[in-house]
C-alpha atoms as a PDB file:
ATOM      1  CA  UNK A   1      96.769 139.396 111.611  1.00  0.00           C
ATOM      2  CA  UNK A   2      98.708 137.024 109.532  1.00  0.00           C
ATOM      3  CA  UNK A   3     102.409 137.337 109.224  1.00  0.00           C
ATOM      4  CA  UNK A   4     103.656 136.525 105.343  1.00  0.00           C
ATOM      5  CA  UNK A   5     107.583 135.705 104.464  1.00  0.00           C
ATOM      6  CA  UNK A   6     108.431 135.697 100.554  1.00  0.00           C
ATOM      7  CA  UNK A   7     110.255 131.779  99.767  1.00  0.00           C
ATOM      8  CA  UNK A   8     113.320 133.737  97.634  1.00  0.00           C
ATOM      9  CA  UNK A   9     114.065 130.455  96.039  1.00  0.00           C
ATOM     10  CA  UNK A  10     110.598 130.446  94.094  1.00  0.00           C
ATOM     11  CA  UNK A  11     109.240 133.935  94.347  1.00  0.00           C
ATOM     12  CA  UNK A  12     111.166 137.188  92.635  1.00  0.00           C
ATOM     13  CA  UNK A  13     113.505 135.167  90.935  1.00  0.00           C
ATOM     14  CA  UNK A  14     113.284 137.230  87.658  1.00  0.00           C
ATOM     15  CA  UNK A  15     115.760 138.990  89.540  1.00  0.00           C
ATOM     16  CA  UNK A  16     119.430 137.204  90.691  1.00  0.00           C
ATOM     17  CA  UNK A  17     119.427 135.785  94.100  1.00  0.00           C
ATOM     18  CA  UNK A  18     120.808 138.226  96.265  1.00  0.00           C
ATOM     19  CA  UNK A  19     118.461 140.737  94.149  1.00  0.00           C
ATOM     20  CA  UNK A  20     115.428 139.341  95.433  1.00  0.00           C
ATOM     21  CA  UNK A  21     115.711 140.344  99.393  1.00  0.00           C
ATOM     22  CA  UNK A  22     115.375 143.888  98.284  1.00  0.00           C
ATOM     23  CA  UNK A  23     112.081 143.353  95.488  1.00  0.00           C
ATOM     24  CA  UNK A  24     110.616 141.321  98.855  1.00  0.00           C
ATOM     25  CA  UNK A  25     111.300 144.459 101.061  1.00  0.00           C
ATOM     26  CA  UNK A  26     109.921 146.684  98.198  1.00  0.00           C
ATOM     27  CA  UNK A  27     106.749 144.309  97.579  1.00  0.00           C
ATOM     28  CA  UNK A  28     106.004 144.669 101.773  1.00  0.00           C
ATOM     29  CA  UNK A  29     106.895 141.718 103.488  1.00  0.00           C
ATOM     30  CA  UNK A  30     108.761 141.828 106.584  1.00  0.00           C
ATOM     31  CA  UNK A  31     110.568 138.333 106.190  1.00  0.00           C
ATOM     32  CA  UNK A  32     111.918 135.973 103.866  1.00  0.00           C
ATOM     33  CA  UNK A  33     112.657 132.344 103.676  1.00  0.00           C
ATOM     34  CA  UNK A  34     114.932 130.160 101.923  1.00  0.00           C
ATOM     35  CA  UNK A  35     114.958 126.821 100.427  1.00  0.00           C
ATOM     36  CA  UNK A  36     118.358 125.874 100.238  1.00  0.00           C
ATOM     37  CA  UNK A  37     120.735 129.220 100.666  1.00  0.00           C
ATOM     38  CA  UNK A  38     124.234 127.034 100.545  1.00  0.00           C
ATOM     39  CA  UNK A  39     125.451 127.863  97.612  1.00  0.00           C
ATOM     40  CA  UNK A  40     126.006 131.535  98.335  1.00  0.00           C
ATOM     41  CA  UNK A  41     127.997 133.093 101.213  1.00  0.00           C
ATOM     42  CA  UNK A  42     125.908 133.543 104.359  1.00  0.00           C
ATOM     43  CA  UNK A  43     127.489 136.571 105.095  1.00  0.00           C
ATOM     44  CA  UNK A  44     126.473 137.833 101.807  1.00  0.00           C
ATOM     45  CA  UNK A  45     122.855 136.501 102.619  1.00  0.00           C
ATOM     46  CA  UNK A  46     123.255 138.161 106.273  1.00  0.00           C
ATOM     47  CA  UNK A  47     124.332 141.793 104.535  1.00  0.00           C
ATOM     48  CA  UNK A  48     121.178 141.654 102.434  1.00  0.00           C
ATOM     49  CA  UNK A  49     118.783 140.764 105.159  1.00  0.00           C
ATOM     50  CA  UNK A  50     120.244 143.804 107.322  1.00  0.00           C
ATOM     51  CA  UNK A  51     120.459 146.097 104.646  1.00  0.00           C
ATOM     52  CA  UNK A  52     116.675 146.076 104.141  1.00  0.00           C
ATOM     53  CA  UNK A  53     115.284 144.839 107.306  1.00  0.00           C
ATOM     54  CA  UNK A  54     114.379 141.256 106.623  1.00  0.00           C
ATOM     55  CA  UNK A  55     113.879 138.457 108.964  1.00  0.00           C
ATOM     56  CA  UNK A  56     114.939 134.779 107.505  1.00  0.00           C
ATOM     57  CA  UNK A  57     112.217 133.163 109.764  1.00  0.00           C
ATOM     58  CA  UNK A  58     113.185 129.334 107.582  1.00  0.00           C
ATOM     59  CA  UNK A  59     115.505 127.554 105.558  1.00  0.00           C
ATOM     60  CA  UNK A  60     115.480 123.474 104.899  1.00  0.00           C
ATOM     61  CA  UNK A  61     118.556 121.192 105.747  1.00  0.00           C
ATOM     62  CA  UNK A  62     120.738 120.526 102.977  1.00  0.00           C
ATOM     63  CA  UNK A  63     118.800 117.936 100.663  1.00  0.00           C
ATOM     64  CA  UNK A  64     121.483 116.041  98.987  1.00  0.00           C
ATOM     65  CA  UNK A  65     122.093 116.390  94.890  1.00  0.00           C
ATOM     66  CA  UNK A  66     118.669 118.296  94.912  1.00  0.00           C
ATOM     67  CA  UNK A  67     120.000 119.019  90.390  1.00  0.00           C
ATOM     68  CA  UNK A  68     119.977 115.075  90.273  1.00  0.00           C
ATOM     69  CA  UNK A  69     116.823 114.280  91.718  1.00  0.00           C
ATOM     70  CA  UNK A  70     117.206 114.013  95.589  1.00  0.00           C
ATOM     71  CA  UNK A  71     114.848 115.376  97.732  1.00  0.00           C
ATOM     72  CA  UNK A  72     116.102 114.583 101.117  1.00  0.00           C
ATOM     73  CA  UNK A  73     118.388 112.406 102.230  1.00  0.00           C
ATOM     74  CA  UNK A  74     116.921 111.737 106.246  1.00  0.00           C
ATOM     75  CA  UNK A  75     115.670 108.403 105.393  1.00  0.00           C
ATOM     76  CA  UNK A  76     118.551 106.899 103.888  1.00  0.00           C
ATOM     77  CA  UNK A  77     120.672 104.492 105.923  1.00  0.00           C
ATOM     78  CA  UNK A  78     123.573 104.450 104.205  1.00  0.00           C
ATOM     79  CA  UNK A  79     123.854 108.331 104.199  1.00  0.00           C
ATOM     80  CA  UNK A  80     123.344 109.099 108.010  1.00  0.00           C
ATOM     81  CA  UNK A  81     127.225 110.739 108.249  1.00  0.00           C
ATOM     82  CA  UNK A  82     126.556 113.233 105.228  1.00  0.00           C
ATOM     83  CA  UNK A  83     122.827 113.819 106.874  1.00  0.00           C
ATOM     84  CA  UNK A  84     124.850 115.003 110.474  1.00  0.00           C
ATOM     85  CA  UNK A  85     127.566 116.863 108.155  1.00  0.00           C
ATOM     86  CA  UNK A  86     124.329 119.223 106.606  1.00  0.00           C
ATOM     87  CA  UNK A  87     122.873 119.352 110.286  1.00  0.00           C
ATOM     88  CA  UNK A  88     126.032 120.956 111.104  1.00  0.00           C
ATOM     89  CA  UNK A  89     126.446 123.386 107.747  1.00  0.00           C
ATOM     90  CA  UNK A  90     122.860 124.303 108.496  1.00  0.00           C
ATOM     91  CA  UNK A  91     123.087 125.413 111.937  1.00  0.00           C
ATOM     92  CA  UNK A  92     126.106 127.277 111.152  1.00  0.00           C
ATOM     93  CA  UNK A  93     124.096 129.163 108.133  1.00  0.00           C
ATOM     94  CA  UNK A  94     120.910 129.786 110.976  1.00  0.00           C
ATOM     95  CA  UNK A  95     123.028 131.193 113.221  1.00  0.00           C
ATOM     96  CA  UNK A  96     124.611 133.803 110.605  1.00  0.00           C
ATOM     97  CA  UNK A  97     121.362 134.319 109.172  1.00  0.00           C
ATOM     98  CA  UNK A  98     119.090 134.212 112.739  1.00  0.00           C
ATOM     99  CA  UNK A  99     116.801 131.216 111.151  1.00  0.00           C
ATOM    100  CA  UNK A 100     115.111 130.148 114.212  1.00  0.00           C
ATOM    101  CA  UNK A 101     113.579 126.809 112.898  1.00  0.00           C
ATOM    102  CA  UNK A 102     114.807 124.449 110.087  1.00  0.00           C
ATOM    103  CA  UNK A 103     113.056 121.893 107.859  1.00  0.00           C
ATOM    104  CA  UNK A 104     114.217 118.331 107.470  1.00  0.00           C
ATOM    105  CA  UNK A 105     113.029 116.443 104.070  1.00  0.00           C
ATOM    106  CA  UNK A 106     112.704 112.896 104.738  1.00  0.00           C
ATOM    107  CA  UNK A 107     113.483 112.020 101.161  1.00  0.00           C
ATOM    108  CA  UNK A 108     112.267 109.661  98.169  1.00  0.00           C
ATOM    109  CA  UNK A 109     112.019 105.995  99.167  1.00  0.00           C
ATOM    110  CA  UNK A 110     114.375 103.813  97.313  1.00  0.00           C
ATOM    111  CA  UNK A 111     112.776 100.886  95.773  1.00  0.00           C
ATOM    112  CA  UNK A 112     113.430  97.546  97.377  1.00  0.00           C
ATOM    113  CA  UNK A 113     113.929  98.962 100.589  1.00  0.00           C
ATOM    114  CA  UNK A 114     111.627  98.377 104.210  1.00  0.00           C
ATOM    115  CA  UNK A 115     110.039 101.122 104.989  1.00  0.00           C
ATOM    116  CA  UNK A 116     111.007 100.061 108.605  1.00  0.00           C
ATOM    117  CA  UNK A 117     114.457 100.857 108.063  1.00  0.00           C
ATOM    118  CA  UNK A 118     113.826 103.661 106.678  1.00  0.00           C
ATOM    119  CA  UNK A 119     111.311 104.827 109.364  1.00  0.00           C
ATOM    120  CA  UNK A 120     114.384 103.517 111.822  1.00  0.00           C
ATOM    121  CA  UNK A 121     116.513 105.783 109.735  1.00  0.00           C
ATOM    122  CA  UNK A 122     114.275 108.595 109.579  1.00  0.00           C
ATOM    123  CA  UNK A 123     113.216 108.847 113.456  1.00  0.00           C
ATOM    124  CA  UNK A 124     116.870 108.818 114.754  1.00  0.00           C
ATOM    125  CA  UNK A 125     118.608 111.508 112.420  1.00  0.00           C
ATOM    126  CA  UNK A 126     115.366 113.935 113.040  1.00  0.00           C
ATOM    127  CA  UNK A 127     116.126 113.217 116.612  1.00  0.00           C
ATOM    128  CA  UNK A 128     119.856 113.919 116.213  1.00  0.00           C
ATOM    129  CA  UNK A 129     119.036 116.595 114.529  1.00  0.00           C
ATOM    130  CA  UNK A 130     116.441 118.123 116.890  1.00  0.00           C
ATOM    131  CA  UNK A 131     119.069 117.703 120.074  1.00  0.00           C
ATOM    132  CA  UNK A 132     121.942 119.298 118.094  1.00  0.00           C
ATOM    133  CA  UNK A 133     119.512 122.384 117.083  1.00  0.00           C
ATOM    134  CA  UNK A 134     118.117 122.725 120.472  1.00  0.00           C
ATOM    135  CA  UNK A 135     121.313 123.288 122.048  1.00  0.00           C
ATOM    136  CA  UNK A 136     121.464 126.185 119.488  1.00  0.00           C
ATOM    137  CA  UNK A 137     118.173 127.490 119.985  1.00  0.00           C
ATOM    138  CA  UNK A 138     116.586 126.353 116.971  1.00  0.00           C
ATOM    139  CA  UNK A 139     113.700 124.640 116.366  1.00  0.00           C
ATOM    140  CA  UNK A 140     113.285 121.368 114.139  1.00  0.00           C
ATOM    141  CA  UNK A 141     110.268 121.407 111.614  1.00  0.00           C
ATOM    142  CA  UNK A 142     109.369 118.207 109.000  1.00  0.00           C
ATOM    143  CA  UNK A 143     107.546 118.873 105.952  1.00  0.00           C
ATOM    144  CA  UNK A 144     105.179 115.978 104.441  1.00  0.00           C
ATOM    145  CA  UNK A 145     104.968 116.682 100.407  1.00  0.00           C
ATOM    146  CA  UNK A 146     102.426 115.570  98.222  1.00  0.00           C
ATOM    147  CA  UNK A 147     102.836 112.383  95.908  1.00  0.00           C
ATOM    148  CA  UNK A 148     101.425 114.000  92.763  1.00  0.00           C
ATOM    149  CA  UNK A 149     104.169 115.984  92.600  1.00  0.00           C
ATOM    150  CA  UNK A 150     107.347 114.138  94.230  1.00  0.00           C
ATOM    151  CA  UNK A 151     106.596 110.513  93.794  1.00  0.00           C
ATOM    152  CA  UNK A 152     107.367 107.998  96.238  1.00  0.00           C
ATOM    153  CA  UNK A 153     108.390 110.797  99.237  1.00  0.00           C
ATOM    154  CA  UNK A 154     108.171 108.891 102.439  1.00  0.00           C
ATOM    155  CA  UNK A 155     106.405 111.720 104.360  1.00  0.00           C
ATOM    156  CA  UNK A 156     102.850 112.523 103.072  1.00  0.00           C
ATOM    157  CA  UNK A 157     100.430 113.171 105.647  1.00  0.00           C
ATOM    158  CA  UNK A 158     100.332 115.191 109.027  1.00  0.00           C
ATOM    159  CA  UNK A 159      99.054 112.565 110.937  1.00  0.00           C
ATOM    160  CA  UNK A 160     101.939 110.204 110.005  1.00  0.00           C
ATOM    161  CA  UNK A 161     104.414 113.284 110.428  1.00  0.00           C
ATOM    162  CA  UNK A 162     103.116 113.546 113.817  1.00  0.00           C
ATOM    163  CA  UNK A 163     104.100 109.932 114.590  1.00  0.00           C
ATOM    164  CA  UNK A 164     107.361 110.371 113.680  1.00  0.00           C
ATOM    165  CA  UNK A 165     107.942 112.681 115.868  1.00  0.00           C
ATOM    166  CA  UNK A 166     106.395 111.102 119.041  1.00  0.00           C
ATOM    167  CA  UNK A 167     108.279 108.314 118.509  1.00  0.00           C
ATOM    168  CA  UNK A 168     111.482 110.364 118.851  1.00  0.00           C
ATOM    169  CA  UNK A 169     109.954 111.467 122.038  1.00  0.00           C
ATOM    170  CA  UNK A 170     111.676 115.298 121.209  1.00  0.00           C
ATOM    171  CA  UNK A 171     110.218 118.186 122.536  1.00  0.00           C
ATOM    172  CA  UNK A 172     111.888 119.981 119.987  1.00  0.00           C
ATOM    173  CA  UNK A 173     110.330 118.670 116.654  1.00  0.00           C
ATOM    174  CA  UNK A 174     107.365 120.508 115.028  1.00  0.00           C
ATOM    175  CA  UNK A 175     105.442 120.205 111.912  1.00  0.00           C
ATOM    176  CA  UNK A 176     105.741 122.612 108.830  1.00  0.00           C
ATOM    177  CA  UNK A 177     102.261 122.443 107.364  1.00  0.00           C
ATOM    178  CA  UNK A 178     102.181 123.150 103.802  1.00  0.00           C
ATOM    179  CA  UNK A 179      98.486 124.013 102.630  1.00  0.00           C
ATOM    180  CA  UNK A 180      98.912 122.992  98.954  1.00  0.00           C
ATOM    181  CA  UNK A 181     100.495 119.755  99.444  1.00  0.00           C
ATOM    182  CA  UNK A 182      97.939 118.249 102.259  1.00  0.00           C
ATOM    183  CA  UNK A 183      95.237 119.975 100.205  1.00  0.00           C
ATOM    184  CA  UNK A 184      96.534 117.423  97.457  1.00  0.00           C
ATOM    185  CA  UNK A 185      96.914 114.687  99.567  1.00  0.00           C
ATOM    186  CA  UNK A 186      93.134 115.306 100.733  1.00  0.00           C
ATOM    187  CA  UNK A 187      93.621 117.081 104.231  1.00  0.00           C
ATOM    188  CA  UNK A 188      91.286 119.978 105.164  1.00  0.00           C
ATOM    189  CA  UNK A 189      94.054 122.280 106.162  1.00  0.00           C
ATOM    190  CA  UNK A 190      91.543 124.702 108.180  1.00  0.00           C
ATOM    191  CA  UNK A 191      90.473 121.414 110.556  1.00  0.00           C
ATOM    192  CA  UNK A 192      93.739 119.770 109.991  1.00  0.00           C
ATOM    193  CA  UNK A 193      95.871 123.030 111.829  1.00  0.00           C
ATOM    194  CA  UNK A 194      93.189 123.835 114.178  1.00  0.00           C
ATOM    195  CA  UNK A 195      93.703 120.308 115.581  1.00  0.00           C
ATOM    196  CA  UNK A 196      97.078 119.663 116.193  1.00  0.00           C
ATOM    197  CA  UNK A 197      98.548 123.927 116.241  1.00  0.00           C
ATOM    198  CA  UNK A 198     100.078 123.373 119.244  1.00  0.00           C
ATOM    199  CA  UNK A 199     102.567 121.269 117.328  1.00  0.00           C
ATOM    200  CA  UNK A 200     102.720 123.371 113.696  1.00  0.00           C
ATOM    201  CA  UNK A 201     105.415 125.840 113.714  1.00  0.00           C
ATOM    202  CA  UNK A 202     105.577 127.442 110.487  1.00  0.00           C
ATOM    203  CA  UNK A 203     102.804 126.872 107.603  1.00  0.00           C
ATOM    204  CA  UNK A 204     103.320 127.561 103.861  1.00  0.00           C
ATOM    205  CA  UNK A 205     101.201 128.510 101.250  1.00  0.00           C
ATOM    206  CA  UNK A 206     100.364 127.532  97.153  1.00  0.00           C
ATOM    207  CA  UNK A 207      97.024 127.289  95.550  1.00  0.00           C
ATOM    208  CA  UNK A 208      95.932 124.057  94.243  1.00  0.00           C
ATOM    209  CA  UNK A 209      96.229 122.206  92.019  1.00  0.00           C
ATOM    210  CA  UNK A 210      98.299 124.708  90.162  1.00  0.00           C
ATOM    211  CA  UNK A 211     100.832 125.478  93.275  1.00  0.00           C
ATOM    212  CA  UNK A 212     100.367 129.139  91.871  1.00  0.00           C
ATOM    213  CA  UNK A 213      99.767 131.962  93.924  1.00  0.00           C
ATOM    214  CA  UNK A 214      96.635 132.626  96.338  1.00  0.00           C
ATOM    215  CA  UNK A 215      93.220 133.052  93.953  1.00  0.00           C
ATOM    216  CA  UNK A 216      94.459 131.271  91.213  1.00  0.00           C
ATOM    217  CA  UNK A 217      93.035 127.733  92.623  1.00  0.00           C
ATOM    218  CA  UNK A 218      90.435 126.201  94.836  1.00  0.00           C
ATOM    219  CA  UNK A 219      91.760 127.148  98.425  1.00  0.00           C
ATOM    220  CA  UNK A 220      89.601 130.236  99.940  1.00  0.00           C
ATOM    221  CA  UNK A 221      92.434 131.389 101.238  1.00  0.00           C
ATOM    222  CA  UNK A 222      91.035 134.620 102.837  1.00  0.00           C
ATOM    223  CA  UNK A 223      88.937 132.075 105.226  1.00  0.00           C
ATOM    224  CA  UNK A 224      91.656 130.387 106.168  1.00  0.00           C
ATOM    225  CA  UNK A 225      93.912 133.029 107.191  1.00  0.00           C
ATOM    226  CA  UNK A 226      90.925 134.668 108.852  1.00  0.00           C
ATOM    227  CA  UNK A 227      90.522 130.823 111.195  1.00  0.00           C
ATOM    228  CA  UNK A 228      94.496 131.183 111.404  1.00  0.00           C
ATOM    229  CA  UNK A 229      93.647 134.725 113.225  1.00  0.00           C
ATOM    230  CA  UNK A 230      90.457 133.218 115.384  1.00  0.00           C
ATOM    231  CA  UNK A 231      92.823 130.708 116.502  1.00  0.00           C
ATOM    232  CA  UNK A 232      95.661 132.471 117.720  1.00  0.00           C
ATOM    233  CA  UNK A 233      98.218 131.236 115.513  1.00  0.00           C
ATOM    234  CA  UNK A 234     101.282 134.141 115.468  1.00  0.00           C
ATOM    235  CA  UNK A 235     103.492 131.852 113.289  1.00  0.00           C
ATOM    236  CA  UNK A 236     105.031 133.320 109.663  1.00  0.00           C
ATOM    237  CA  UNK A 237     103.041 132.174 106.713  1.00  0.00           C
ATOM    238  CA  UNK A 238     105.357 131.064 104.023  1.00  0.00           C
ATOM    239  CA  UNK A 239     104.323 132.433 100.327  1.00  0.00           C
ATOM    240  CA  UNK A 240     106.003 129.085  98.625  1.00  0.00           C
ATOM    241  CA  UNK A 241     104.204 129.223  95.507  1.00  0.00           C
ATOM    242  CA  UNK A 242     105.438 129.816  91.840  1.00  0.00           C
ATOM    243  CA  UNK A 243     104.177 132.790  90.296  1.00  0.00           C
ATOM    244  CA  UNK A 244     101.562 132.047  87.038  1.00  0.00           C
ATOM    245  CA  UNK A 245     104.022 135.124  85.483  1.00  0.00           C
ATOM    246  CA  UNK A 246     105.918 137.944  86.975  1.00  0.00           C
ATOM    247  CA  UNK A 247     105.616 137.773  90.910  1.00  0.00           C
ATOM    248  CA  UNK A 248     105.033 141.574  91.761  1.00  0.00           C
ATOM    249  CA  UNK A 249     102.167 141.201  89.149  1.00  0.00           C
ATOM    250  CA  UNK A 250     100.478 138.087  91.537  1.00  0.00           C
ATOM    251  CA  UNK A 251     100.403 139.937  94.838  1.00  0.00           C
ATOM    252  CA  UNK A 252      97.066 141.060  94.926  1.00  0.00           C
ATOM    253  CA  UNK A 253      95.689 138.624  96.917  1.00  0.00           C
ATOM    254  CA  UNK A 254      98.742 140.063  99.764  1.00  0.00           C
ATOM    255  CA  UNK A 255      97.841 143.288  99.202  1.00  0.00           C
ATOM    256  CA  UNK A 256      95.279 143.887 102.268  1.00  0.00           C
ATOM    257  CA  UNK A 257      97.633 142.160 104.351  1.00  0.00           C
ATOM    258  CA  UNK A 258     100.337 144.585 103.705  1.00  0.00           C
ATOM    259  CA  UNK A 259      97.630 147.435 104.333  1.00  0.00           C
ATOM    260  CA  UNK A 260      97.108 146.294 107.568  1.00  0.00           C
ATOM    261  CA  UNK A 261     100.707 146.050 108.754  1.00  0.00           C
ATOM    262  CA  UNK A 262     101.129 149.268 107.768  1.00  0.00           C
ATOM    263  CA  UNK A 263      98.199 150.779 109.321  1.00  0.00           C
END
């Protein structure tokens, strides 16, 4: 049976931050994950996930001025010491929190740059990265993000994410397969994860072409976490979608899920 963790950076936020682990508990699910959880305490993060029973199973490296515009910083050549600096600050927040995998966002390509050097760029800190979070038991996941809605990203497809990480020739790199954005970029995320699950480690979830909760868009959802079951996959399931209005009013479509968990 599929495994669901609420994203606390887009769902319950009607509520502060450190007010959503609890609504997430409340709502059913057994884990959370976090975009970017750096700007408050991680113990403070760590005494919320305790005090109601929560799992972070995800959070992303930092992403550079994310308020300005950035949206990664891994491809960038000239900002390779500030990308080990958040490798560091990251694995320090995992291990507080128990994170067992985090994401890397490659970033927006600069204009007038080759995308050789930033593919260069790109392949060795995601191997850096994947070495220094093996030796603390974590795994490294890269996200590819549609171009509809972050324009000129470098990483947009599975099949070139998967590239990238042969060519670092890590063991410890996996992909984070987010259904809405390859269902933008024209993937069939059903075939797309039944070919290459041996290397997804954490998938995330957003109808299209909304990015809305489940049943609001095009995506039979209940198929595809029915093929998830059929083949095996035991991952988490991200819920990274933004609620069409409050979020405890949009879980209907997790409702038979948390039945089931329960039973």
């Amino acid at each position: 049976m599929p495994r669901f963790s609420a994203n606390l950076s887009l769902l319950f936020t009607e509520y502060g931050f450190l007010d959503r682990f609890e609504r997430a508990a409340q709502a059913g699910f057994e884990a959370v994950e976090i975009q970017f959880p750096y700007g408050t305490p991680k113990e403070a993060i760590a005494d919320r996930l305790a005090r109601h029973g929560l799992a972070c199973v995800l959070h992303n490296l930092p992403p550079g001025d994310w308020e300005s515009g950035e949206r990664g910083i891994a491809i960038l050549p000239e900002r390779v010491s500030e990308f080990r600096e958040g490798v560091a600050q990251a694995i320090d927040y995992a291990r507080t929190l128990g994170s067992p995998r985090l994401n890397c966002l490659a970033g927006l390509a600069p204009e007038g740059m080759s995308r050789a050097r930033l593919r260069d760029t790109f392949v060795d800190n995601i191997a850096f990265a994947a070495a220094e979070l093996e030796r603390a038991g974590i795994r490294l996941v890269i996200e590819a993000i549609n171009t509809r809605d972050m324009p000129g990203f470098f990483l947009t497809g599975t099949e070139q994410a998967l590239d990238l990480i042969a060519e670092t020739g890590s063991t410890n790199i996996f992909v984070q397969y987010d259904v809405y954005h390859m269902q933008i970029m024209g993937e069939d995320p059903g075939t797309v994860i039944a070919e290459h699950l041996g290397r997804i480690d954490h998938i995330q979830i957003a109808d299209a072409p909304g990015r809305h909760e489940p049943g609001t868009g095009v995506i039979d959802f209940a198929s595809l976490f029915e093929r998830l079951d059929r083949l095996g996959y035991d991952g988490w399931i991200g819920a990274e979608y933004r609620p069409a209005a409050h979020t405890q009013d949009g879980l209907a479509w997790f409702a038979p899920y948390r039945a089931k968990a329960k039973a």
